[in-house]
Protein backbone atom coordinates (compact mmCIF):
# COMPACT_ATOMS: atom_id res chain seq x y z
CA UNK A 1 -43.87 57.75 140.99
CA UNK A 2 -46.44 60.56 140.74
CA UNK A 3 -49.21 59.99 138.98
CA UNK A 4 -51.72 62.42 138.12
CA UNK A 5 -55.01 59.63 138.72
CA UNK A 6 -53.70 59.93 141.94
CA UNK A 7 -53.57 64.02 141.84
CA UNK A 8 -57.71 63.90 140.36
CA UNK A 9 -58.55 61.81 143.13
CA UNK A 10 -56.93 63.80 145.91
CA UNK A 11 -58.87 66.98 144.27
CA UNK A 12 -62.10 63.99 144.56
CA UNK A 13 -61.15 63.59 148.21
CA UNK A 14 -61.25 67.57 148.87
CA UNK A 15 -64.85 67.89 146.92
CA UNK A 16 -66.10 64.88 148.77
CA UNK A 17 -64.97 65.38 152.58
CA UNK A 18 -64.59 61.54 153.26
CA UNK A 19 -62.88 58.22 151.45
CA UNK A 20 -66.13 56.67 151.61
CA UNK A 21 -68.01 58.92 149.24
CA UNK A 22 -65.00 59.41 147.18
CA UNK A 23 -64.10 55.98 146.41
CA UNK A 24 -67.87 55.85 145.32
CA UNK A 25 -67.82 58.98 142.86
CA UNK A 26 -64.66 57.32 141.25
CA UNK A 27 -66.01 54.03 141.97
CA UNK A 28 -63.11 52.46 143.53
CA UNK A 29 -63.11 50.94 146.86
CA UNK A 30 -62.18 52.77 149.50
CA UNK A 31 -58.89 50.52 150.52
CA UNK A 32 -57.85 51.32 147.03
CA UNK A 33 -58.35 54.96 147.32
CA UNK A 34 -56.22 55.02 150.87
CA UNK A 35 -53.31 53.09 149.29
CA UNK A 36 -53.44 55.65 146.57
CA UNK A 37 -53.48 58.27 149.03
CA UNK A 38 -50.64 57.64 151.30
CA UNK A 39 -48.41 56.65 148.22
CA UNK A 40 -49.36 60.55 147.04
CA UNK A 41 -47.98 61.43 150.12
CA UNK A 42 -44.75 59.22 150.11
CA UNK A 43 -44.37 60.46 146.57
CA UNK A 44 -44.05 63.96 147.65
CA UNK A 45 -42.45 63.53 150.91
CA UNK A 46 -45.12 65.51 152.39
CA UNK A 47 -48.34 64.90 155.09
CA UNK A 48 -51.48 65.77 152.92
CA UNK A 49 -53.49 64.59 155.78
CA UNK A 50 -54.66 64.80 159.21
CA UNK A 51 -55.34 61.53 160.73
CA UNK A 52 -57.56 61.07 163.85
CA UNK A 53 -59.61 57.88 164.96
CA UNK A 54 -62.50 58.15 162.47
CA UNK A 55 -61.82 61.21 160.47
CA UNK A 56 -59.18 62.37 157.84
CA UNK A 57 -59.02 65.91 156.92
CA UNK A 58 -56.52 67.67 154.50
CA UNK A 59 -53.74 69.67 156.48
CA UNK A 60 -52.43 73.25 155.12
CA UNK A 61 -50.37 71.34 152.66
CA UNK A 62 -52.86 69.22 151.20
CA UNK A 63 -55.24 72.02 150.45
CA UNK A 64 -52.14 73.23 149.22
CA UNK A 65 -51.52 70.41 146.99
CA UNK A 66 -55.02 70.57 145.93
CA UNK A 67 -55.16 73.83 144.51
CA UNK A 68 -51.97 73.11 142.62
CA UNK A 69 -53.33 69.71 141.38
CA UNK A 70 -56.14 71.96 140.11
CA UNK A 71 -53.86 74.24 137.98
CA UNK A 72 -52.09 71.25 136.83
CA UNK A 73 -55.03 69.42 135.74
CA UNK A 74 -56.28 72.03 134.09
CA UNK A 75 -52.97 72.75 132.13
CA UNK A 76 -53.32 69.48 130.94
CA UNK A 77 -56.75 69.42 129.63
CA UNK A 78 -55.49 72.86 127.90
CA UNK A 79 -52.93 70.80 126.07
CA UNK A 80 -55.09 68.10 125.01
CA UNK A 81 -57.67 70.22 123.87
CA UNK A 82 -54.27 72.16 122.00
CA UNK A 83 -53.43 68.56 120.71
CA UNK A 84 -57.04 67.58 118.93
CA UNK A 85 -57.41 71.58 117.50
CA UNK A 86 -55.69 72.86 113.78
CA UNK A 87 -52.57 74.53 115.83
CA UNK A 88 -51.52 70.67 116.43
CA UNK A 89 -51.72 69.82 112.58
CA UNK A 90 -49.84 73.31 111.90
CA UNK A 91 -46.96 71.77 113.96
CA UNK A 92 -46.93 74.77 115.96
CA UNK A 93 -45.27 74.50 118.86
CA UNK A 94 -46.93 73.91 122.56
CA UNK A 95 -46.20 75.93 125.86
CA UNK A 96 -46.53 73.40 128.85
CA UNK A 97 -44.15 73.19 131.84
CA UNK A 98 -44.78 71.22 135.25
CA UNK A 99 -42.27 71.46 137.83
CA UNK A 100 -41.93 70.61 141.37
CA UNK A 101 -40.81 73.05 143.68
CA UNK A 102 -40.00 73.83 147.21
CA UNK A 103 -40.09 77.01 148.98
CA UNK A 104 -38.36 77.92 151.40
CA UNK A 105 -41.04 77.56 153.95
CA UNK A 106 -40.77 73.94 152.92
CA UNK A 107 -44.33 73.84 151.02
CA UNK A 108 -44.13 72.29 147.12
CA UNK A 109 -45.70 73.69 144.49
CA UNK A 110 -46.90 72.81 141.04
CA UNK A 111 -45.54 75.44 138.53
């Protein structure tokens, strides 16, 4: 199942360029963060990486994937903030939808 630790460290990945130095900013180790990886992939059904001898580097989908884990992310930190401010003790209600979707050129998106 998708979870969205795994979407913040994918974006973690991106910002950092290797698993080495991203395990270390989210201080995990860096088996932990390459499990976590290829189950984000297996999750969405999709290659978010290119894989060569001693490198790893995010295909067109994965920076894809990264920009929409961005928007998503952020959508939820809108929310929360929403949740702790007066509209949430008005009972007013919230506007927050997260789909999955495929294109037709096969690509997923966030929306």
């Amino acid at each position: 199942m998708l979870q969205l630790q795994q979407l913040e460290q994918l974006i973690v990945f991106a910002d950092q360029g290797t698993l080495s130095k991203a395990a270390e900013v989210l201080l995990i180790s860096q088996p932990s963060l390459t499990h976590n990886m290829q189950s984000l992939e297996d999750d969405l059904g999709v290659q978010l990486f290119q894989r060569s001898k001693n490198k790893l580097i995010l295909t067109e989908t994965g920076k894809y994937t990264v920009q929409q884990a961005k928007k998503l992310l952020k959508q939820r930190q809108t929310f929360l903030v929403w949740k702790m401010s007066d509209v949430f003790r008005c009972k007013q209600p919230p506007y927050l939808a997260v789909s999955v979707l495929q294109g037709s050129n096969g690509k997923y998106a966030l929306g």
